[in-house]
N, C-alpha and C. Protein backbone atom coordinates (compact mmCIF):
# COMPACT_ATOMS: atom_id res chain seq x y z
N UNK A 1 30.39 68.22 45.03
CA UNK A 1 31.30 67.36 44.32
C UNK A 1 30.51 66.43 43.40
N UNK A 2 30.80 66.34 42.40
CA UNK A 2 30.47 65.71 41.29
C UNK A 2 30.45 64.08 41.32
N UNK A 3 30.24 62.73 41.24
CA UNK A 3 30.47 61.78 41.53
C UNK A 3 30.24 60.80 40.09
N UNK A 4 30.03 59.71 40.01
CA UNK A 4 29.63 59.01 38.94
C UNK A 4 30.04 58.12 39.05
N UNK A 5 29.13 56.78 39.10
CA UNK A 5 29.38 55.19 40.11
C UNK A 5 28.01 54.18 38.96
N UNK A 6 29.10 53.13 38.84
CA UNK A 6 28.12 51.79 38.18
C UNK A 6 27.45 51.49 39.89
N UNK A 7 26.11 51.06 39.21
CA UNK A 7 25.06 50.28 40.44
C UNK A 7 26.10 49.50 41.36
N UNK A 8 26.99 48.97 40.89
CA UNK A 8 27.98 47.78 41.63
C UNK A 8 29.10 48.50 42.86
N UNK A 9 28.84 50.10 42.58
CA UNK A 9 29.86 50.82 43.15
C UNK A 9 29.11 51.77 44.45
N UNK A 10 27.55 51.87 44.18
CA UNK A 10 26.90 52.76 44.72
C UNK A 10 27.10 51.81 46.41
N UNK A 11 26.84 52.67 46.93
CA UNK A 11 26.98 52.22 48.93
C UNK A 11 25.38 52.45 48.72
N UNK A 12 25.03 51.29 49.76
CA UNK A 12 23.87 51.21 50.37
C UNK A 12 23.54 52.52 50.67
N UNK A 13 23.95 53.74 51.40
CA UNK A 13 23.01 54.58 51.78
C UNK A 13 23.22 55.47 50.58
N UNK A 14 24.09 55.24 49.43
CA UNK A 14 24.25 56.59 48.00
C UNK A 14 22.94 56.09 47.55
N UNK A 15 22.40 54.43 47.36
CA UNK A 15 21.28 53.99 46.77
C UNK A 15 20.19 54.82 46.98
N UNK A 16 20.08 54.48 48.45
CA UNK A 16 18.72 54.99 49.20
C UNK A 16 18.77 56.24 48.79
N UNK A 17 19.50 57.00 49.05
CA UNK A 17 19.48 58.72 48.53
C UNK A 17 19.23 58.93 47.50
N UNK A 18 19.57 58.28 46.37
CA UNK A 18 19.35 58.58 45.12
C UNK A 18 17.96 57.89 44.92
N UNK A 19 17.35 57.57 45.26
CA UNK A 19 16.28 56.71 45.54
C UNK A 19 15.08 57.39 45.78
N UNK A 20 15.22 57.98 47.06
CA UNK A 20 14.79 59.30 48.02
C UNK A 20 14.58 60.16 47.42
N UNK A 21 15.10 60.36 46.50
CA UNK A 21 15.08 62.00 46.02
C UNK A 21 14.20 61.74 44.33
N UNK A 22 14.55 60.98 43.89
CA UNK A 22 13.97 60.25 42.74
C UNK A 22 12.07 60.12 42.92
N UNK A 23 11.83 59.56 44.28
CA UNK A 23 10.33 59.50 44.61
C UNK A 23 10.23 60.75 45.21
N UNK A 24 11.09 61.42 45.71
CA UNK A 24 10.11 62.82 46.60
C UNK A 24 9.94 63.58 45.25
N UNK A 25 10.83 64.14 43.95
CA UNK A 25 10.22 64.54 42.96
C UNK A 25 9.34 64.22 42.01
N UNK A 26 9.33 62.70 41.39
CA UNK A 26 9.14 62.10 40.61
C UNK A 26 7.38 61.34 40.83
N UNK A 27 7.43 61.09 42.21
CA UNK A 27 6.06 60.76 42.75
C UNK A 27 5.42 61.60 43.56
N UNK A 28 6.27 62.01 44.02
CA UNK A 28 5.47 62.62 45.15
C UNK A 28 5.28 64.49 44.50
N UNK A 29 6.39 65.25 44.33
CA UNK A 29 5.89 66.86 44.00
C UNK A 29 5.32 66.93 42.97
N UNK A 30 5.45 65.67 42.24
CA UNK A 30 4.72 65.96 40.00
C UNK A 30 3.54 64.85 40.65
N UNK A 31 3.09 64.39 41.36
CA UNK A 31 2.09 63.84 42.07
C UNK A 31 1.59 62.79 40.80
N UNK A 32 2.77 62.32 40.76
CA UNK A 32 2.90 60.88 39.81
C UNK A 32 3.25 59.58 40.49
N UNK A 33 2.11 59.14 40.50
CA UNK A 33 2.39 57.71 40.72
C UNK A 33 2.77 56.86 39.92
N UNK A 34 3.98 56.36 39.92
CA UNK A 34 4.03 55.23 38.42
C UNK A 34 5.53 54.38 39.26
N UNK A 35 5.93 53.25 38.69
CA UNK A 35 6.89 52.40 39.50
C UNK A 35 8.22 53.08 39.07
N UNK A 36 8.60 53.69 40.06
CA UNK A 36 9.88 54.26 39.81
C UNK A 36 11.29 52.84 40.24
N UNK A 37 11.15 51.70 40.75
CA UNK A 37 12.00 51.18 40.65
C UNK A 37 11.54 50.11 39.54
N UNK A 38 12.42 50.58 38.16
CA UNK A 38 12.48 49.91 37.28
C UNK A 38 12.82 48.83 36.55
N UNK A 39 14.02 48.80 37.67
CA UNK A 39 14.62 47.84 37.09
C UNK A 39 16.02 47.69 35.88
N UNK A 40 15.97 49.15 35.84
CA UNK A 40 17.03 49.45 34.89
C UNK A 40 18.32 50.35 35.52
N UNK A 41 17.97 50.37 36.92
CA UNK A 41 19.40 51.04 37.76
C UNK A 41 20.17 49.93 37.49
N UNK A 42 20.58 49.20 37.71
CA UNK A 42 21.28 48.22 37.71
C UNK A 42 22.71 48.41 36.83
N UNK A 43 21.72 48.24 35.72
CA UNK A 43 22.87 48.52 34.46
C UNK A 43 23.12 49.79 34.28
N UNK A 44 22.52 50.86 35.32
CA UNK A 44 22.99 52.06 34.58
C UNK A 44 24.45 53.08 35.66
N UNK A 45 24.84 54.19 35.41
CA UNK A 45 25.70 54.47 35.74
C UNK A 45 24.77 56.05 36.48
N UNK A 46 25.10 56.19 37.94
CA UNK A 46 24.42 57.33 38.69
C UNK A 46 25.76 58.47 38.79
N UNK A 47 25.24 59.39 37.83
CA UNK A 47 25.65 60.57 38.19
C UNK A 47 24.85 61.80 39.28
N UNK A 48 25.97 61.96 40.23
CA UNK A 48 25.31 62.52 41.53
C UNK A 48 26.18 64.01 41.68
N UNK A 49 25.86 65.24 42.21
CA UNK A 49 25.96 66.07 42.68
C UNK A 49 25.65 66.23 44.61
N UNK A 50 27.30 66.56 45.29
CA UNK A 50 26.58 66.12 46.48
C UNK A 50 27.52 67.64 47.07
N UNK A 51 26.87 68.36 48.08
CA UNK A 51 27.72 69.45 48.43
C UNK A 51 26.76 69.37 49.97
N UNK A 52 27.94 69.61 50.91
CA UNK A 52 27.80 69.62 52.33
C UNK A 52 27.35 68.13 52.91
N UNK A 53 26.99 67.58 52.04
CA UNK A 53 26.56 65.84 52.58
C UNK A 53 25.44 65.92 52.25
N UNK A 54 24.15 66.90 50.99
CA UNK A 54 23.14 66.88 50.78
C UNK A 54 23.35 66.49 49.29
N UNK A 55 22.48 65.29 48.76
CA UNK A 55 22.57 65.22 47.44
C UNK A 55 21.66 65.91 47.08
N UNK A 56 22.02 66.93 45.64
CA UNK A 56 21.76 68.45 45.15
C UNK A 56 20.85 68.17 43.66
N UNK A 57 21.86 67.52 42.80
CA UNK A 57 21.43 67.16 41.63
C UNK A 57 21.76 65.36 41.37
N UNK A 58 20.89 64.92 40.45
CA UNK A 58 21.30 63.47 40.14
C UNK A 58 20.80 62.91 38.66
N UNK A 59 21.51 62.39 37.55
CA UNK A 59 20.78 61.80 36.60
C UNK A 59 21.17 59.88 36.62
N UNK A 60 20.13 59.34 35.48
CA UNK A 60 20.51 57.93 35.75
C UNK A 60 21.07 58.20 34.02
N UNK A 61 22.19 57.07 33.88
CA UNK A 61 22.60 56.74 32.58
C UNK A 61 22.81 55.38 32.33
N UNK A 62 22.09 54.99 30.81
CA UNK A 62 22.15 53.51 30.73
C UNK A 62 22.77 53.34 29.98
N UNK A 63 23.65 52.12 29.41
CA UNK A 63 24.30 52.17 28.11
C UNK A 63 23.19 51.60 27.12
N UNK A 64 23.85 51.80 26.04
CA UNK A 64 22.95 51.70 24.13
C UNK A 64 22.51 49.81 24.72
N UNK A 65 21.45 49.44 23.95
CA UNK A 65 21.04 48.04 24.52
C UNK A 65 20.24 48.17 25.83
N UNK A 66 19.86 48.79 26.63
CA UNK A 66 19.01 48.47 27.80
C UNK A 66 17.75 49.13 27.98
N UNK A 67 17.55 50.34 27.88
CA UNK A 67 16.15 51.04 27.60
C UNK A 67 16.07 51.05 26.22
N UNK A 68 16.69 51.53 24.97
CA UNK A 68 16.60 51.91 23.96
C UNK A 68 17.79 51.59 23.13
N UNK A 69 18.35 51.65 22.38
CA UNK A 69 19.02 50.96 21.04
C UNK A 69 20.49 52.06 21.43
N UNK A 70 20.32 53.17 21.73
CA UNK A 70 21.07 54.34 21.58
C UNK A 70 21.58 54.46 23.33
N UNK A 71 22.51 54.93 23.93
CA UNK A 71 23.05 55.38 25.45
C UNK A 71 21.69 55.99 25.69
N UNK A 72 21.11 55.99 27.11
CA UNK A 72 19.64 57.00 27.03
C UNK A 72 20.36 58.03 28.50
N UNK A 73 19.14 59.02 28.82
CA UNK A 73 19.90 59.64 30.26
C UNK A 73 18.67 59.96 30.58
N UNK A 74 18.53 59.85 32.03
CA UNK A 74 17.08 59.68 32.48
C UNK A 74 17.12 60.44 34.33
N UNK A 75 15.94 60.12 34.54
CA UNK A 75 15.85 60.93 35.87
C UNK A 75 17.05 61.88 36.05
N UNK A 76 16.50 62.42 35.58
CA UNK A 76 17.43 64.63 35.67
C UNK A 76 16.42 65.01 36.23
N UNK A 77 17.55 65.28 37.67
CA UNK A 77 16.61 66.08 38.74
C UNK A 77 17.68 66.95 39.69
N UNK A 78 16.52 68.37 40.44
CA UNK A 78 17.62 69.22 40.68
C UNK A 78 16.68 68.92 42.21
N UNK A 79 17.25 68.99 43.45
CA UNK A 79 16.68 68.87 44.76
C UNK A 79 16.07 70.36 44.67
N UNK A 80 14.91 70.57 44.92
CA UNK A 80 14.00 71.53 45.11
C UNK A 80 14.69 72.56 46.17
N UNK A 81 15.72 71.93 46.77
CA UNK A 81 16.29 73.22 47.79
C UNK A 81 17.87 74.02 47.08
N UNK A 82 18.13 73.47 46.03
CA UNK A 82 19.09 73.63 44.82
C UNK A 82 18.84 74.53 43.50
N UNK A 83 17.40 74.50 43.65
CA UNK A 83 17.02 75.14 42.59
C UNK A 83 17.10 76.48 42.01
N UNK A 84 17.51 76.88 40.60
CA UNK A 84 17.98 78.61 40.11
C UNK A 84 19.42 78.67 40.32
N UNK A 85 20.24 77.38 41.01
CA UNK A 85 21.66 77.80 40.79
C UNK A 85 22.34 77.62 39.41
N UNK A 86 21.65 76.95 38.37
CA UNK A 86 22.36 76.46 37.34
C UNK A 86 22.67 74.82 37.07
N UNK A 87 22.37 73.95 38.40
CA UNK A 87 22.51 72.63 38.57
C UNK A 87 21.96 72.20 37.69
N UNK A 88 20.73 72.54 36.96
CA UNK A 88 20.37 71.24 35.56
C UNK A 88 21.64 71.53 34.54
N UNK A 89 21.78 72.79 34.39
CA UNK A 89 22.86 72.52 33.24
C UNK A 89 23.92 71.91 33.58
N UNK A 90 24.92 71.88 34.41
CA UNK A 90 26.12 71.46 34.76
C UNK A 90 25.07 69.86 34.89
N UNK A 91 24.39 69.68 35.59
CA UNK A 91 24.21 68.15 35.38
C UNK A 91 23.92 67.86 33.87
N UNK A 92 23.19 67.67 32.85
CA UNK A 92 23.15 67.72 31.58
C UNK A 92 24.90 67.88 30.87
N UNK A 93 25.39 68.25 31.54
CA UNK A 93 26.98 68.81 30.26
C UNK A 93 27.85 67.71 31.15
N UNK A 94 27.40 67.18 32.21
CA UNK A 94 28.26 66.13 32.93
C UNK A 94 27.71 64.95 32.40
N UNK A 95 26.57 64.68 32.39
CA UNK A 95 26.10 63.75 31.39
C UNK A 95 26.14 63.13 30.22
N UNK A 96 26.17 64.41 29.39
CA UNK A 96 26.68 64.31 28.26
C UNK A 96 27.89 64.17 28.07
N UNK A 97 28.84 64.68 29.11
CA UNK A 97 30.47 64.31 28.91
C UNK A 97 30.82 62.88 28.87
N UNK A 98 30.28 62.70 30.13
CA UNK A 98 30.44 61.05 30.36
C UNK A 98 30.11 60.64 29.35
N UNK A 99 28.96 60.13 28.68
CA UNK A 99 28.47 59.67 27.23
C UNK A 99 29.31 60.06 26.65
N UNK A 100 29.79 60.85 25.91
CA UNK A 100 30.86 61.27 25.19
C UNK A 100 31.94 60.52 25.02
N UNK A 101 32.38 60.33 26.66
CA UNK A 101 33.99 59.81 26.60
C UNK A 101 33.58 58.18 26.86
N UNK A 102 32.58 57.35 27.38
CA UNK A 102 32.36 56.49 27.65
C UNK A 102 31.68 55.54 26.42
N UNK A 103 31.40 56.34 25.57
CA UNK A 103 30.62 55.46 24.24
C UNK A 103 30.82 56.97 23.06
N UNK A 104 31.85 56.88 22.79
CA UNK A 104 32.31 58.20 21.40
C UNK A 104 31.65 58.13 20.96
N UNK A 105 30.81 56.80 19.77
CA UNK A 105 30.35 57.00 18.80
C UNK A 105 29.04 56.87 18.95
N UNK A 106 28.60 56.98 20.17
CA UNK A 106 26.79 56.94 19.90
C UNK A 106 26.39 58.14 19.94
N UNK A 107 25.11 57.69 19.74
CA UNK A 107 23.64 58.85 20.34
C UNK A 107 23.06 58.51 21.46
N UNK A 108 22.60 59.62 21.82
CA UNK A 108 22.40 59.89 23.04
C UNK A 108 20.96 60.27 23.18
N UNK A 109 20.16 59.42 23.69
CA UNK A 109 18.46 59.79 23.69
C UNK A 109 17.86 60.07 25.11
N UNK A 110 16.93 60.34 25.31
CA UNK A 110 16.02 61.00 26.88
C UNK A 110 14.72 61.13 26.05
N UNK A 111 13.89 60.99 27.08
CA UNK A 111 12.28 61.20 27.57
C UNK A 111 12.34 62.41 27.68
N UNK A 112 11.62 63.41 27.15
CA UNK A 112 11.59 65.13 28.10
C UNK A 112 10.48 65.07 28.39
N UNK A 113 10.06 65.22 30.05
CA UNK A 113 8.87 66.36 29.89
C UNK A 113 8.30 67.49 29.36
N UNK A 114 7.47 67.75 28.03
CA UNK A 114 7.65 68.34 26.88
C UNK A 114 8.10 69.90 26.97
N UNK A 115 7.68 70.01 28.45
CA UNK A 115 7.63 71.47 29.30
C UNK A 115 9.28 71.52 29.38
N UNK A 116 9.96 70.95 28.91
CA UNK A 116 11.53 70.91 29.00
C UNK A 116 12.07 70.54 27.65
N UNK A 117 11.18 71.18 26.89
CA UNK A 117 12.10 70.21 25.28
C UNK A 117 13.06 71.50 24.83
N UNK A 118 12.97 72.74 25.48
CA UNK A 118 13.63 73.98 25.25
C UNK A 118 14.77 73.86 25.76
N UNK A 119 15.25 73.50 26.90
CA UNK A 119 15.77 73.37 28.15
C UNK A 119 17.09 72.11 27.27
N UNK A 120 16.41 70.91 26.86
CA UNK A 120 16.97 69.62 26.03
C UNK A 120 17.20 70.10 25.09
N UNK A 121 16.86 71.07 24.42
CA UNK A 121 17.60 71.47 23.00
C UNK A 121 18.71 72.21 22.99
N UNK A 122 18.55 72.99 24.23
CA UNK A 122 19.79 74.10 24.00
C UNK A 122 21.13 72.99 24.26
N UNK A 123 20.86 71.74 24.27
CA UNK A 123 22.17 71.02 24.31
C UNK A 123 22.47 70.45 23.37
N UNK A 124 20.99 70.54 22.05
CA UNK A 124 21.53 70.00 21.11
C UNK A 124 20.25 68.40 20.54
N UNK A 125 19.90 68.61 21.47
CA UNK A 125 18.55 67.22 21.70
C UNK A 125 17.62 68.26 20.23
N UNK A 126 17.16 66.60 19.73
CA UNK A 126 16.23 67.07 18.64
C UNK A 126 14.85 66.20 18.80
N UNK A 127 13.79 66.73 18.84
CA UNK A 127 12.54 66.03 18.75
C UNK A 127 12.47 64.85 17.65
N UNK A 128 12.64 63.50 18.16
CA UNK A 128 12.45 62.57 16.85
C UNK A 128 10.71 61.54 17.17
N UNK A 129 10.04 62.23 18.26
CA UNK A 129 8.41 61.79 18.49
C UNK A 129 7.58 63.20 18.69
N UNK A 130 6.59 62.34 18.33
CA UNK A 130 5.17 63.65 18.62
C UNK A 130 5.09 63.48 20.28
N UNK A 131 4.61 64.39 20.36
CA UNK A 131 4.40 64.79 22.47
C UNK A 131 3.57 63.36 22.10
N UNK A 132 3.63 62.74 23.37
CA UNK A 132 2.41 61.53 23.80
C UNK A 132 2.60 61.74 25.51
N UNK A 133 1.73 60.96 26.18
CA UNK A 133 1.63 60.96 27.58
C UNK A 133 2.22 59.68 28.18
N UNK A 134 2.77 60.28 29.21
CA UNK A 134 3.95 59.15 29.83
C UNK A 134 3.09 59.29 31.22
N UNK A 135 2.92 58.08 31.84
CA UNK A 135 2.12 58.07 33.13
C UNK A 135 1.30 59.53 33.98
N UNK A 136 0.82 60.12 33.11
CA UNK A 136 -0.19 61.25 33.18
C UNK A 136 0.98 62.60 33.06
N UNK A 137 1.65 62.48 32.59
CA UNK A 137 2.48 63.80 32.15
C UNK A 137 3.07 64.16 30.93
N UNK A 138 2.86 64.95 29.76
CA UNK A 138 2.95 65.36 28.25
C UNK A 138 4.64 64.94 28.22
N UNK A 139 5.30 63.61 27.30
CA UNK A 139 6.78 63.57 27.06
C UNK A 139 7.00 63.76 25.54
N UNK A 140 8.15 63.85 24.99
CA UNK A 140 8.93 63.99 23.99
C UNK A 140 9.78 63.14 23.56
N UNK A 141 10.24 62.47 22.82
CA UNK A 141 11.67 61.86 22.67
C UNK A 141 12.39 62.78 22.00
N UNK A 142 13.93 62.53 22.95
CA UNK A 142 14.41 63.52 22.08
C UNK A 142 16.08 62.85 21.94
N UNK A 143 16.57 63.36 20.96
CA UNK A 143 18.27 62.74 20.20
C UNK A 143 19.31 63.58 20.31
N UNK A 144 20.35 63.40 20.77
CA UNK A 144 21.50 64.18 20.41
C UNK A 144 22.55 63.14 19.71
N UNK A 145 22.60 63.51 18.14
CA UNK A 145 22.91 62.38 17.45
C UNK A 145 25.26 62.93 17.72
N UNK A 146 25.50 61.72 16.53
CA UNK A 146 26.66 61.87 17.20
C UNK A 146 27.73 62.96 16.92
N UNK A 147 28.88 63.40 17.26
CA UNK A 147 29.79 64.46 17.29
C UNK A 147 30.13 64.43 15.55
């Protein structure tokens, strides 16, 4: 089941889970250390994927004004025991829906790991930076400008 909750709505244990799963990929399997609590959940809106009581897939979404000038969408992640069903895309097109219906007239920006700028395009994302390195891993910026 699909979900999507402001920080103000998340339950103490949706936090931790989304939390959980954020450092077991993000630090721990890409064996990146860098401060994953940012500081920018707060303001942002958690879209979650949860089936049998295991959360599956999850992205973070901020509105235009808090990371970047434009809506951004960030930590897109598929639970490693989820993986090859199709869950990044349906998360990505839920993402983008929300943005869509929640702010019509913006753009819509993300970080790619550059190893994913193929993956971000087929939705429409356009490279507007040269690759640079984001806490020891090759990123991209990338745009999906508006409808």
């Amino acid at each position: 089941m699909w979900t999507i909750k402001s920080f103000k709505e998340l339950s103490t244990t949706e936090l931790y889970t989304y939390l959980q799963l954020r450092v077991n990929v993000f630090v721990v399997e890409q064996s990146c250390p860098y401060p994953e609590i940012d500081g920018y959940d707060i303001d942002s809106y958690h879209l979650a994927y949860i089936e049998n009581g295991e959360l599956l897939a999850y992205a973070r979404i901020l509105p235009a004004g808090i990371k970047y000038d434009r809506v951004s969408i960030g930590r897109v992640i598929v639970n490693k025991n989820a993986r090859g069903r199709g869950l990044a895309k349906q998360l990505m097109e839920q993402a983008i829906s929300f943005s869509r219906e929640k702010w019509p007239l913006g753009e819509v920006q993300l970080q790619a790991q550059t190893y994913l700028r193929n993956f971000y395009g087929s939705f429409g994302f356009e490279e507007i930076s040269e690759e640079y390195d984001e806490d020891g891993i090759p990123h991209v910026d990338m745009l999906l400008k508006k409808l």
